[in-house]
Structure formats: structure tokens, C-alpha cells
Protein backbone atom coordinates (compact mmCIF):
# COMPACT_ATOMS: atom_id res chain seq x y z
CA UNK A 1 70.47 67.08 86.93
CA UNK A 2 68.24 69.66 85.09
CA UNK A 3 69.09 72.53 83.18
CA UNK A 4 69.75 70.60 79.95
CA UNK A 5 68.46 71.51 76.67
CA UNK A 6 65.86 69.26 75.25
CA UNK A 7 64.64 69.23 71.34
CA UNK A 8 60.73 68.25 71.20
CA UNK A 9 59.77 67.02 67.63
CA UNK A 10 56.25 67.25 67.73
CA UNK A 11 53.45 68.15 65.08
CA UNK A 12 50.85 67.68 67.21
CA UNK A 13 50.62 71.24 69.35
CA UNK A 14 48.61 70.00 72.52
CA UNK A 15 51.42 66.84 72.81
CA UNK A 16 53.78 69.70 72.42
CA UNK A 17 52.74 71.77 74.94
CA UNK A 18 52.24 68.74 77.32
CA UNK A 19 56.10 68.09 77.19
CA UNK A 20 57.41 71.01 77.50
CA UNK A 21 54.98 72.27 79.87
CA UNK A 22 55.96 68.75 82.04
CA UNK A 23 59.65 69.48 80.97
CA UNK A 24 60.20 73.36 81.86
CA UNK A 25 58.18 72.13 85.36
CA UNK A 26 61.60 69.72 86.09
CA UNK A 27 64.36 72.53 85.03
CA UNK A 28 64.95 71.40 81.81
CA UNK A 29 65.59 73.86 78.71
CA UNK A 30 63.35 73.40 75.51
CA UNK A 31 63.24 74.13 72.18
CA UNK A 32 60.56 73.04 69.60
CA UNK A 33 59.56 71.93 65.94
CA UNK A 34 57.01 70.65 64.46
CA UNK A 35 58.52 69.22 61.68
CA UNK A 36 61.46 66.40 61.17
CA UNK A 37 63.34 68.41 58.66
CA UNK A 38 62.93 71.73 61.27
CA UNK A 39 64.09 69.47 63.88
CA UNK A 40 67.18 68.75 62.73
CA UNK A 41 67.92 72.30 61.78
CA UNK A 42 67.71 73.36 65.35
CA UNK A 43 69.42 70.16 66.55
CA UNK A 44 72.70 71.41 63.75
CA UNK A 45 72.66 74.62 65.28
CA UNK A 46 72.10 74.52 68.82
CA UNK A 47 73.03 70.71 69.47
CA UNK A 48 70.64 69.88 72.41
CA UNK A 49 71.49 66.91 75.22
CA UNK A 50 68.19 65.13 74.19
CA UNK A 51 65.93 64.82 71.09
CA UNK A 52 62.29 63.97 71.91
CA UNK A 53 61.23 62.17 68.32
CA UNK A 54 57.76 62.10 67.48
CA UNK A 55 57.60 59.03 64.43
CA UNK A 56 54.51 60.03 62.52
CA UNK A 57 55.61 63.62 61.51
CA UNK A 58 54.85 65.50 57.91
CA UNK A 59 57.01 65.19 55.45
CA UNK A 60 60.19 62.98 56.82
CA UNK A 61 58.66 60.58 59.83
CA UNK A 62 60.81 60.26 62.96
CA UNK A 63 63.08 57.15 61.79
CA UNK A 64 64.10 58.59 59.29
CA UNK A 65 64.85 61.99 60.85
CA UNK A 66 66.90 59.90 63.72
CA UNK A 67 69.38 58.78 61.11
CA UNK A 68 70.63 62.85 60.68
CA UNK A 69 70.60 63.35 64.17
CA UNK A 70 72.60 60.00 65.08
CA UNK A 71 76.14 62.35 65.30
CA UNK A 72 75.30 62.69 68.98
CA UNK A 73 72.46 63.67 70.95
CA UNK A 74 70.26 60.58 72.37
CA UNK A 75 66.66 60.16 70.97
CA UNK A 76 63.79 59.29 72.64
CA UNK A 77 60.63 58.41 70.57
CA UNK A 78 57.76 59.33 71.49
CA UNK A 79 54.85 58.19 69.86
CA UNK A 80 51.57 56.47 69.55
CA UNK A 81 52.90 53.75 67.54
CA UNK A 82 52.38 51.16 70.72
CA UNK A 83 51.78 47.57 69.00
CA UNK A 84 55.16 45.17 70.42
CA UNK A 85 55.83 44.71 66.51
CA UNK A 86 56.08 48.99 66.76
CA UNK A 87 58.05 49.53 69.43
CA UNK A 88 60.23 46.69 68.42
CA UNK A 89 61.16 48.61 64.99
CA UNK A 90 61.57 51.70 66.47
CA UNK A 91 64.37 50.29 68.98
CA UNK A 92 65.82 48.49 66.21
CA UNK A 93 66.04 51.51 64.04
CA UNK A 94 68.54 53.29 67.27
CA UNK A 95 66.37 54.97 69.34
CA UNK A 96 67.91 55.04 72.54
CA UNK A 97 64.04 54.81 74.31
CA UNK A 98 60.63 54.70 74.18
CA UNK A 99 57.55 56.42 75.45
CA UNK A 100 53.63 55.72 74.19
CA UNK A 101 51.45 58.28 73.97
CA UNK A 102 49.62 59.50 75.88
CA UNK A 103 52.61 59.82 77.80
CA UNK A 104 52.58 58.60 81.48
CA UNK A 105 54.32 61.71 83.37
CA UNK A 106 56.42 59.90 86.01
CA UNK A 107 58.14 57.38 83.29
CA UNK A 108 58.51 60.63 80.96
CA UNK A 109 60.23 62.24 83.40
CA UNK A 110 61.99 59.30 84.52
CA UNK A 111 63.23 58.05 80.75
CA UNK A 112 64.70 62.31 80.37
CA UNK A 113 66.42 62.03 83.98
CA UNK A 114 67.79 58.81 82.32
CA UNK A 115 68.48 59.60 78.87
CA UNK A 116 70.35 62.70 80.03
CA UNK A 117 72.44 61.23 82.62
CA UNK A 118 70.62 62.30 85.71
CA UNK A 119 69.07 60.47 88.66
CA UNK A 120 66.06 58.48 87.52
CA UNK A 121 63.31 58.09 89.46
CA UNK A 122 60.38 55.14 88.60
CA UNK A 123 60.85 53.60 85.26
CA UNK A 124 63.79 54.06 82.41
CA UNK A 125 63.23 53.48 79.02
CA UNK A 126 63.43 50.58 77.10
């Protein structure tokens, strides 16, 4: 299922452009911010079906961001933060998935499909 709206939380503006690029190409609805605090503004007003969590933002990183969002959509982070002892405290902080940068497209897509309740193809996130 496409169509769905999907937050990207991104600072970086060629990562940004990557997803939703890679995003809008499946059917999928986006809407950006470079900034935690931004993020959840846009997330309050126009709850979206996904949140795509950078962790290393300005101001307010990622984990801490996820704890204002946790009323309801599912977050995915996305981030360069790939050591095991990483991605271990990002699941543990709620995350509901996990994508390295640079992002592989075919798992992206498949962790979204996933995370938003359509069919995934390839890998799901863990």
C-alpha cells in the first residue's frame, strides 16, 4: 500500500532528498524537517503514518525527539550510528526499526512497506 504520509527528519539535505526522492518514486506522501523540534511540530499537526528519525540532529538528537512522538506514529531511525553497541541503544530506546546510512534502497523501501503495514518485499527492519 502507498499513498501514506511519511515525516523525514533529516538535517542533512542530500540524505533528505535521497528519501524522499526514493519515497515519492513508491507512492508515498512526504513531508520534511530538518530539525527534531520542527519534526515534531509537523508530526502534532498533520500526524503522519511513519516518522523517518535521523539520531544526530541539531539541537534535540533523534532519541530524544522519539519520546514526543511515541503517542502513535511508528519510527524508523535512520542513521549512521552503525556500531552493534549503536543500533542496540537505538532499539532499546523504541524505535520500531533501523536503517544505516547510506541507506541500501531495496531494505529502505522494504522496512516503509513494513513499518506502514504494506507488503514487504526483501528485508524488514530490525
Amino acid at each position: 500500500m502507498a499513498g501514506e504520509l511519511i515525516l523525514i527528519v533529516e538535517d542533512n539535505e542530500k540524505n533528505r532528498k535521497l528519501e524522499r526522492d526514493i519515497l515519492q518514486f513508491h507512492g508515498y506522501q512526504t513531508v520534511e524537517a530538518d530539525t527534531a523540534e520542527e519534526g515534531i511540530r509537523l508530526a502534532q499537526a498533520t500526524p503522519p503514518a511513519l516518522v523517518l528519525m535521523d539520531i544526530q540532529l541539531p539541537g534535540m538528537n533523534g532519541i530524544e525527539a522519539l519520546h514526543h512522538l511515541r503517542a502513535d506514529p511508528r519510527v524508523i531511525a535512520v542513521t549512521a550510528s552503525v556500531m552493534d553497541r549503536d543500533r542496540r541503544k537505538i532499539l532499546a530506546a523504541g524505535f520500531d526499526g533501523y536503517q544505516a546510512k547510506p541507506i541500501e534502497v531495496t531494505q529502505f523501501v522494504a522496512a516503509v512497506r513494513h513499518a506502514v503495514g504494506g507488503p514487504a518485499t526483501g528485508t524488514v527492519p530490525a
